[in-house]
Protein backbone atom coordinates (compact mmCIF):
# COMPACT_ATOMS: atom_id res chain seq x y z
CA UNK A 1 139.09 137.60 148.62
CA UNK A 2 137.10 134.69 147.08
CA UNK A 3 135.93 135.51 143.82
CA UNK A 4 135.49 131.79 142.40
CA UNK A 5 135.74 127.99 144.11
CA UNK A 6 135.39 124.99 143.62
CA UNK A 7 133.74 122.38 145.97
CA UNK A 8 134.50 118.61 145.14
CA UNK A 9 132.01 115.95 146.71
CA UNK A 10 128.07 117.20 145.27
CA UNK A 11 126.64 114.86 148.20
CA UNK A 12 124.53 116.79 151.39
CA UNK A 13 127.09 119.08 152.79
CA UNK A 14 129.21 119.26 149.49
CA UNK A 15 126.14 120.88 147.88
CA UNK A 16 125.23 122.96 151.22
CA UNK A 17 128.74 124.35 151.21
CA UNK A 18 128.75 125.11 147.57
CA UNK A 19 124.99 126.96 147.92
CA UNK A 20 126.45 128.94 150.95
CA UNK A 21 129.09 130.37 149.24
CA UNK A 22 126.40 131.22 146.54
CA UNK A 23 124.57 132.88 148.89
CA UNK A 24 128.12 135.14 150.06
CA UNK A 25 128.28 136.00 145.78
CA UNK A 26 130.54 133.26 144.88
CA UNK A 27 130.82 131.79 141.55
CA UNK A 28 131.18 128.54 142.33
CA UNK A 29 131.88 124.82 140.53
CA UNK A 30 130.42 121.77 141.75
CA UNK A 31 132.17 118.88 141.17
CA UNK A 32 131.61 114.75 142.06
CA UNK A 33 132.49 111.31 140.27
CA UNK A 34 131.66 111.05 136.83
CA UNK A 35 128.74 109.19 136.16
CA UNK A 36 126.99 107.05 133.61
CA UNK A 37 123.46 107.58 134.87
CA UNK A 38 121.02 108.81 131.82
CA UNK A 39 124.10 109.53 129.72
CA UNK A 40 125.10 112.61 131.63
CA UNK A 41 128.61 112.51 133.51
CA UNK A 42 127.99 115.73 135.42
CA UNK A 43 124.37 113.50 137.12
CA UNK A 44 125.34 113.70 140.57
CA UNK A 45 126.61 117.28 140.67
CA UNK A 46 123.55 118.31 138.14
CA UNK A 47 121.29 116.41 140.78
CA UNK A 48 122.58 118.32 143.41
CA UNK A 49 121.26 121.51 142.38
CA UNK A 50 117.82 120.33 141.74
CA UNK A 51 118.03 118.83 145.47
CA UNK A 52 118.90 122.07 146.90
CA UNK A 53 115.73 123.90 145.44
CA UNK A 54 114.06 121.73 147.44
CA UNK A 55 115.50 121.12 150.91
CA UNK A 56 113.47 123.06 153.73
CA UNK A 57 114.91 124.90 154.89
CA UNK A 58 116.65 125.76 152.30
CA UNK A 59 120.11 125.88 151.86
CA UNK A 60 119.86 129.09 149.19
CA UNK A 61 118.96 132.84 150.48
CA UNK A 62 117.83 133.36 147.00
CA UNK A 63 116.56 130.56 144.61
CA UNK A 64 118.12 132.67 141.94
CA UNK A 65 121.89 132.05 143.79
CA UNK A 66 121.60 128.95 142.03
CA UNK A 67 122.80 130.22 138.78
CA UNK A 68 125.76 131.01 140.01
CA UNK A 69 126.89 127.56 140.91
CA UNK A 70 128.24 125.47 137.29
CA UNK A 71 128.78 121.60 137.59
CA UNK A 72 130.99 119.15 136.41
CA UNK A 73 132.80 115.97 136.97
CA UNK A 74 136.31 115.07 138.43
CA UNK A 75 137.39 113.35 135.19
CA UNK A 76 136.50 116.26 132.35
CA UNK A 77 136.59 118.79 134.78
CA UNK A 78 139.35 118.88 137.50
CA UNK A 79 141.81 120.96 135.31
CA UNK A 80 139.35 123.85 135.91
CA UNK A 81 140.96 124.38 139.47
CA UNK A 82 143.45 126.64 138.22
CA UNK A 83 140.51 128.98 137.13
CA UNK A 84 139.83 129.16 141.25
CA UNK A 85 141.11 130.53 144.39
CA UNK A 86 140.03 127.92 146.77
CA UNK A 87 139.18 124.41 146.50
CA UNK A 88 136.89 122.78 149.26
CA UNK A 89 136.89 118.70 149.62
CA UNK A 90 133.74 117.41 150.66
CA UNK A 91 134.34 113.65 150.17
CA UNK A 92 133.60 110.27 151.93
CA UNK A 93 135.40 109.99 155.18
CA UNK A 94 137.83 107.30 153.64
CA UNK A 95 141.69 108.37 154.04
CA UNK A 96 142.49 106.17 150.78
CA UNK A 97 139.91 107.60 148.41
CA UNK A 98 141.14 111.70 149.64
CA UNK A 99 144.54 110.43 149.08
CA UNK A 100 143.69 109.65 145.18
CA UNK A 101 142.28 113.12 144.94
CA UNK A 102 145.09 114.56 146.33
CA UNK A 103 147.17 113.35 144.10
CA UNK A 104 145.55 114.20 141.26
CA UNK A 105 145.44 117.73 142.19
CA UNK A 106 148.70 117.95 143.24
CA UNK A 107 150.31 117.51 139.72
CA UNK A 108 148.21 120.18 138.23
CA UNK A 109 147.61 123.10 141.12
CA UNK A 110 148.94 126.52 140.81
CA UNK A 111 151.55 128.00 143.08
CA UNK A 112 148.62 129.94 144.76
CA UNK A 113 145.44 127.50 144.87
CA UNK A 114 144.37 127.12 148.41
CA UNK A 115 143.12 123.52 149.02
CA UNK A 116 141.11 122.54 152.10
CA UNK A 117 139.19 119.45 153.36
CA UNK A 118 135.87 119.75 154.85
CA UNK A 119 136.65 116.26 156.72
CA UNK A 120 135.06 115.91 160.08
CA UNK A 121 137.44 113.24 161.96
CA UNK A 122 140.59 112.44 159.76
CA UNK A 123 144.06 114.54 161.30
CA UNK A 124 145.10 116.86 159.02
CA UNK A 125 148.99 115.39 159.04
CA UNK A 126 147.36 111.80 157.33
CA UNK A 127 145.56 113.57 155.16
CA UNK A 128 148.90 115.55 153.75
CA UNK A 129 151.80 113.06 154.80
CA UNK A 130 152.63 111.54 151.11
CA UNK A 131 152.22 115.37 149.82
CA UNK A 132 155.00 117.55 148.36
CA UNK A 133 155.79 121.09 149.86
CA UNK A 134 153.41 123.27 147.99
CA UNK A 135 150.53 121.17 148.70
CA UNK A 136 151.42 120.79 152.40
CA UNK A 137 151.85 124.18 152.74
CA UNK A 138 148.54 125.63 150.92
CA UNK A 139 146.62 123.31 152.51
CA UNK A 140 144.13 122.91 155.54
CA UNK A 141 140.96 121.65 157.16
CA UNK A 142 138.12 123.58 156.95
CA UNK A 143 135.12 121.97 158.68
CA UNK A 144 131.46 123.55 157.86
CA UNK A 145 128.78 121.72 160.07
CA UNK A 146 125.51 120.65 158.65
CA UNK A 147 123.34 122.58 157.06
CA UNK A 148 126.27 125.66 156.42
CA UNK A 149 124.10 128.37 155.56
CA UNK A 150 122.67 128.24 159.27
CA UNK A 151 125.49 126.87 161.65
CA UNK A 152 127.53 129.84 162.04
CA UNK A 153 130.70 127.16 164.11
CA UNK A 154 133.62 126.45 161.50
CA UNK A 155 136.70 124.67 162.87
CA UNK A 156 139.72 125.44 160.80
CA UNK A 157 142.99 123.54 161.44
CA UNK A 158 146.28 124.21 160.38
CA UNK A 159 149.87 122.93 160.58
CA UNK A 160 153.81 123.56 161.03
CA UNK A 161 153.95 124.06 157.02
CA UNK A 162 151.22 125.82 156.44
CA UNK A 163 151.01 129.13 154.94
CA UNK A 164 150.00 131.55 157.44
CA UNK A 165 148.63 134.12 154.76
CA UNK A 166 146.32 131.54 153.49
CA UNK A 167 145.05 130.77 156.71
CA UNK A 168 144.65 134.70 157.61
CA UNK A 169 142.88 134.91 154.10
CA UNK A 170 140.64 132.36 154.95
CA UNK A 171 139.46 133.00 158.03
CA UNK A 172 138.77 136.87 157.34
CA UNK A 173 136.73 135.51 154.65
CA UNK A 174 134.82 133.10 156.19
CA UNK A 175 133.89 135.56 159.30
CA UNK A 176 133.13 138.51 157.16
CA UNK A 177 132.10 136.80 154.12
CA UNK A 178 130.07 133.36 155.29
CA UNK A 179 129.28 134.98 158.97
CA UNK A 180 131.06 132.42 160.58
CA UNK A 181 132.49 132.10 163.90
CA UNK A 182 135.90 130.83 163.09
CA UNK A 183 137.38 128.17 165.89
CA UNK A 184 140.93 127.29 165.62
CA UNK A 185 141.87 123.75 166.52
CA UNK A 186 144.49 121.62 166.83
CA UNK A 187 145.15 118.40 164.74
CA UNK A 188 143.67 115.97 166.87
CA UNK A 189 140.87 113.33 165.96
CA UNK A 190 137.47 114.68 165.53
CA UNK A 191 139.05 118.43 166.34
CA UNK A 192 136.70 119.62 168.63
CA UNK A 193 133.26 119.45 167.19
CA UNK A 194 133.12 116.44 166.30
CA UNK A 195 135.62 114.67 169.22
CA UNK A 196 133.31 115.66 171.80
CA UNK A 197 129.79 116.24 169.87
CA UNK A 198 129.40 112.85 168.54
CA UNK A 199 130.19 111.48 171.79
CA UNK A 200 127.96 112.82 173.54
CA UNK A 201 125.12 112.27 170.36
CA UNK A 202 126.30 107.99 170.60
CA UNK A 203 126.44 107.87 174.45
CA UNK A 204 122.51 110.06 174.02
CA UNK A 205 121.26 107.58 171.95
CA UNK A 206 123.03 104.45 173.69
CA UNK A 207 121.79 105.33 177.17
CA UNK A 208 118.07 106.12 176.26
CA UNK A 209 118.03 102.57 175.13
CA UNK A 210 119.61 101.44 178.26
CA UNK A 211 117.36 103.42 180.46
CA UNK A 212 113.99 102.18 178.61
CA UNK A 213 113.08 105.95 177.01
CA UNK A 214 110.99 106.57 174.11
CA UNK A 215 112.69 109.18 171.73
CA UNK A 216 110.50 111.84 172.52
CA UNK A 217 111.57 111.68 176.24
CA UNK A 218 115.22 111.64 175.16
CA UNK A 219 114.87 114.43 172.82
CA UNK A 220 112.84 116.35 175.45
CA UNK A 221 115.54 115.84 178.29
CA UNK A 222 118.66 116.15 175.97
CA UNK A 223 116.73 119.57 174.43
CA UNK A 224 116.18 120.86 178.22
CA UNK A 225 119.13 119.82 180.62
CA UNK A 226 122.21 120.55 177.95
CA UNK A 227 120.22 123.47 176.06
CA UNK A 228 120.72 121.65 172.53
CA UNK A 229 118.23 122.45 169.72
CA UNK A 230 114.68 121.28 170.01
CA UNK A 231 115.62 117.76 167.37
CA UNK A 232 117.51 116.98 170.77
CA UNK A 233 119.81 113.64 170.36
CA UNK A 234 117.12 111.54 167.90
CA UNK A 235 116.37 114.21 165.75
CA UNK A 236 119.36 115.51 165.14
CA UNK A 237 120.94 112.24 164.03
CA UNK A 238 117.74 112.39 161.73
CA UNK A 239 118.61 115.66 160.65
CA UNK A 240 122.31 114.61 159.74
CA UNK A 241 121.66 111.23 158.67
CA UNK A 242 122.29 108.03 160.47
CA UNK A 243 124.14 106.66 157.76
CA UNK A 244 126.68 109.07 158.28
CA UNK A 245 127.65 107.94 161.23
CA UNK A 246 129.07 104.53 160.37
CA UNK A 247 131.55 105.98 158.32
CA UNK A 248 132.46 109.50 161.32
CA UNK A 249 132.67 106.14 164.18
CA UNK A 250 134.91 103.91 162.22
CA UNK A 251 137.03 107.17 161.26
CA UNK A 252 137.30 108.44 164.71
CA UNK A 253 138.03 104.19 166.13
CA UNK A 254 140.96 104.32 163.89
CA UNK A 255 142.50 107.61 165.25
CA UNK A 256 141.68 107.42 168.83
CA UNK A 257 143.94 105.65 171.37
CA UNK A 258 142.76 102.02 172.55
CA UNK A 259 141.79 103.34 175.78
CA UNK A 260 139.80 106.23 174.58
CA UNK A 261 136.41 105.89 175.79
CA UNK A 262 135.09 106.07 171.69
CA UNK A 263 135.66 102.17 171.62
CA UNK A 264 132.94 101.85 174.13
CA UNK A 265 130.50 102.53 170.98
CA UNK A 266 132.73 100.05 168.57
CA UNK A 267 129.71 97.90 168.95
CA UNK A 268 126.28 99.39 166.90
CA UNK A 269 123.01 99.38 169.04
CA UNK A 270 120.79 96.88 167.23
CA UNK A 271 118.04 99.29 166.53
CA UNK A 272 120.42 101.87 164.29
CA UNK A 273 121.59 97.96 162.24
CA UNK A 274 118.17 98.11 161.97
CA UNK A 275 117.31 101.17 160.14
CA UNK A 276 120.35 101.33 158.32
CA UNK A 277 119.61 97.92 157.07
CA UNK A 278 116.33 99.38 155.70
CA UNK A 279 116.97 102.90 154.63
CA UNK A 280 115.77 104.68 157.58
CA UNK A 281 118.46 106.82 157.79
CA UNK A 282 116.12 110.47 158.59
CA UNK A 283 115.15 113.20 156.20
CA UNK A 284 116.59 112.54 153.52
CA UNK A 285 115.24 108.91 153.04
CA UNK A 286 111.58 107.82 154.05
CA UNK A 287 112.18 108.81 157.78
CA UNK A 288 114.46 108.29 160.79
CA UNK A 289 113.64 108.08 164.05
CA UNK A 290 110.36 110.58 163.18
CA UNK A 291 108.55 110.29 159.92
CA UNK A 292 105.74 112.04 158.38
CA UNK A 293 103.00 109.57 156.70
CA UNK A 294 99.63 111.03 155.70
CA UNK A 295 96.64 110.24 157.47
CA UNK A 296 93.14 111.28 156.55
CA UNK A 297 94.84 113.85 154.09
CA UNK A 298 97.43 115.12 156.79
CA UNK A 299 100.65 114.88 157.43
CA UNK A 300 101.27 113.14 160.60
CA UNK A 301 104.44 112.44 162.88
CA UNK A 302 105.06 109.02 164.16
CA UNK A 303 108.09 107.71 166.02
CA UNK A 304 110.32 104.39 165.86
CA UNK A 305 110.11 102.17 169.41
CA UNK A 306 113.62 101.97 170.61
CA UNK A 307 112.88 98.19 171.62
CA UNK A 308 110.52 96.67 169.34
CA UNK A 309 111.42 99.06 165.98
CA UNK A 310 107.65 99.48 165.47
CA UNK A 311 106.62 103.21 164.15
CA UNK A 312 103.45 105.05 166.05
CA UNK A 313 102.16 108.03 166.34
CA UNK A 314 104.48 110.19 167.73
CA UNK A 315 103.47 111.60 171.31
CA UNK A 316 104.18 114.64 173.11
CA UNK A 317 106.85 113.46 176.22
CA UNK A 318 105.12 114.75 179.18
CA UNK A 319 107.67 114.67 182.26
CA UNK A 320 106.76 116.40 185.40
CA UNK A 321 109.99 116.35 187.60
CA UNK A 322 111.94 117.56 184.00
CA UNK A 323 109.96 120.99 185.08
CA UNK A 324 111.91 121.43 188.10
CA UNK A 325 115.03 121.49 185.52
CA UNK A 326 114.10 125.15 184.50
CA UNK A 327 114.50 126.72 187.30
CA UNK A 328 117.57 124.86 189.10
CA UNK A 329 119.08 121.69 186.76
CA UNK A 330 120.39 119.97 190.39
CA UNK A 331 116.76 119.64 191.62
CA UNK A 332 115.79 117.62 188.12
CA UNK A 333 119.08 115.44 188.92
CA UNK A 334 118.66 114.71 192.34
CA UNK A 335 115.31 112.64 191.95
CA UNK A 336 114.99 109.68 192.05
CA UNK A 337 113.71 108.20 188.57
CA UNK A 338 114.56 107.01 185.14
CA UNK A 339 114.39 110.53 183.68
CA UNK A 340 117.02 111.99 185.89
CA UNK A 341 119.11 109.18 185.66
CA UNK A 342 119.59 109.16 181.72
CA UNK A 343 120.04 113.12 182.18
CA UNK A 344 123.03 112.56 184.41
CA UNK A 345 124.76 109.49 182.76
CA UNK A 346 125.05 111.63 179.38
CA UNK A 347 125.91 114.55 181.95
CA UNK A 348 128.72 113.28 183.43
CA UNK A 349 130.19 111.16 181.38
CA UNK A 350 130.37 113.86 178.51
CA UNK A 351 132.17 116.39 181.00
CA UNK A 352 134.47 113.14 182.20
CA UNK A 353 135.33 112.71 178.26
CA UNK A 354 136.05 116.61 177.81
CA UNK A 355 138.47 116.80 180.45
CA UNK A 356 140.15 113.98 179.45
């Protein structure tokens, strides 16, 4: 099994990863970009940690799991590999900058270091295609969704050179290990999470616009009709970050075919320019499409205005004919108002895209 690995990329889910396999009794090391903030190198990996004490909720089954996770930086550090069985990427979504890792790692690895990429979008035969042998064949994609100590879904994919031991290791690990349910996929854009889930999330967030909803009424509907978590569409994009986004879009538009219906969302709704232009990216910033401000001493929820960006206090979405949903979904559809008509645009056009 897994005794020690290391997890390159300190940033949210590089850091959740690395805290997960904490949590499974992993010694793990934590690496990112040197840096030249306050004289320390290791900063972004050391700020990490101090992060992950305090995200709620958190990340860490014990605070004291923390210990076993050391950090360092690519440039001192990297040789340290060797010391590993497993080494997780959890870099930007750029094909260029995982090449230069790559690279790097290639010319010092050991004959047995398994190497995986926790890329959401990127096929794994572009990530691997300038690789030698070795590499191809120890390597895969291993995508953890966000945050990995409480989604149990991890798509693992595979190819013609790969080492089918590795894989079997792997994925015995991960289900007995992590407790997660293991999904093989083929090497296709997005896989399978991501290919259809961030459809549907853009075409959720696109069409509320379109149909004149406030975000609780999305969330409410989107929560209800497709049985998604209560953050629904708006609050889970504040829950991932809406600056992730950008870079998971112009991934998948470069992998897609021309026809595929992912260029219908080539063009950003003005509102998410908006917040991106000012930081409002969701939890991890100042706020999202929900933010908590105090008033009077509490902590209050207000909501952005889809139309005129202006935040108010957020309001419960009251929808009568969205009650008629619990018992029988096709009586919510078949009326005859806004509500039912957002429901079945995202609907159908999500199951059109699947079967596709």
């Amino acid at each position: 099994m897994f005794n020690q690995v290391t997890v390159i990329g300190a940033g949210l889910m590089g850091s959740g990863i690395a805290a997960h396999l904490a949590n499974a009794g992993v010694n793990v090391l934590l690496l990112d970009v040197p840096s030249d903030k306050q004289g320390n190198k290791n900063y972004l990996a050391d700020n990490a940690l101090k992060k992950l004490l305090k995200i709620k909720p958190s990340p860490l089954t014990l605070s004291s799991n923390i210990k076993k996770i050391k950090t360092g930086n690519i440039e001192d550090h990297l040789k340290l590999i060797n010391e590993c069985d497993w080494v997780i990427e959890a870099i930007i979504e750029n094909l260029n900058i995982k090449e230069h890792l790559y690279q790097k790692i290639e010319k010092i690895m050991k004959d047995d270091l398994i190497i995986s990429s926790n890329t959401s979008t990127i096929p794994l035969n572009h990530l691997t295609k300038k690789r030698n042998n070795k590499f191809k064949a120890n390597f895969f994609i291993t995508h953890f969704f966000n945050p990995p100590r409480y989604l149990r879904l991890l798509e693992i994919v595979d190819s013609k050179n790969s080492d089918q031991k590795l894989k079997n290791k792997i994925i015995e690990f991960c289900d007995i290990r992590l407790g997660k349910t293991v999904v093989q996929c083929n090497d296709t854009p997005g896989f399978i999470g991501n290919r259809i889930g961030v459809y549907w999330m853009m075409k959720a967030a696109v069409d509320a616009i379109a149909f004149d909803l406030s975000v609780e009424e999305a969330d409410l509907i989107i929560s209800k009709i497709f049985g998604a978590p209560k953050t629904g569409v708006f609050g889970l994009l504040d829950l991932v970050g809406l600056d992730l986004m950008p870079h998971v879009l112009d991934s998948m538009l470069s992998n897609v075919k021309k026809e595929d219906e992912y260029n219908n969302f080539s063009d950003y709704p003005e509102i998410f320019n908006y917040m991106l232009e000012n930081n409002l990216v969701g939890r991890k910033a100042q706020g999202g499409f929900y933010k908590l401000e105090k008033l009077n001493g509490k902590n209050v929820k207000y909501s952005i205005n889809l139309k005129t960006k202006e935040y108010s206090i957020s309001q419960k979405a009251n929808i009568e004919s969205l009650k008629l949903g619990n018992k029988d979904i096709r009586k919510f559809l078949d009326q005859d108002d806004k509500f039912s008509s957002y429901a079945w645009s995202v609907l159908s056009s999500t199951i059109e895209y699947t079967l596709n």
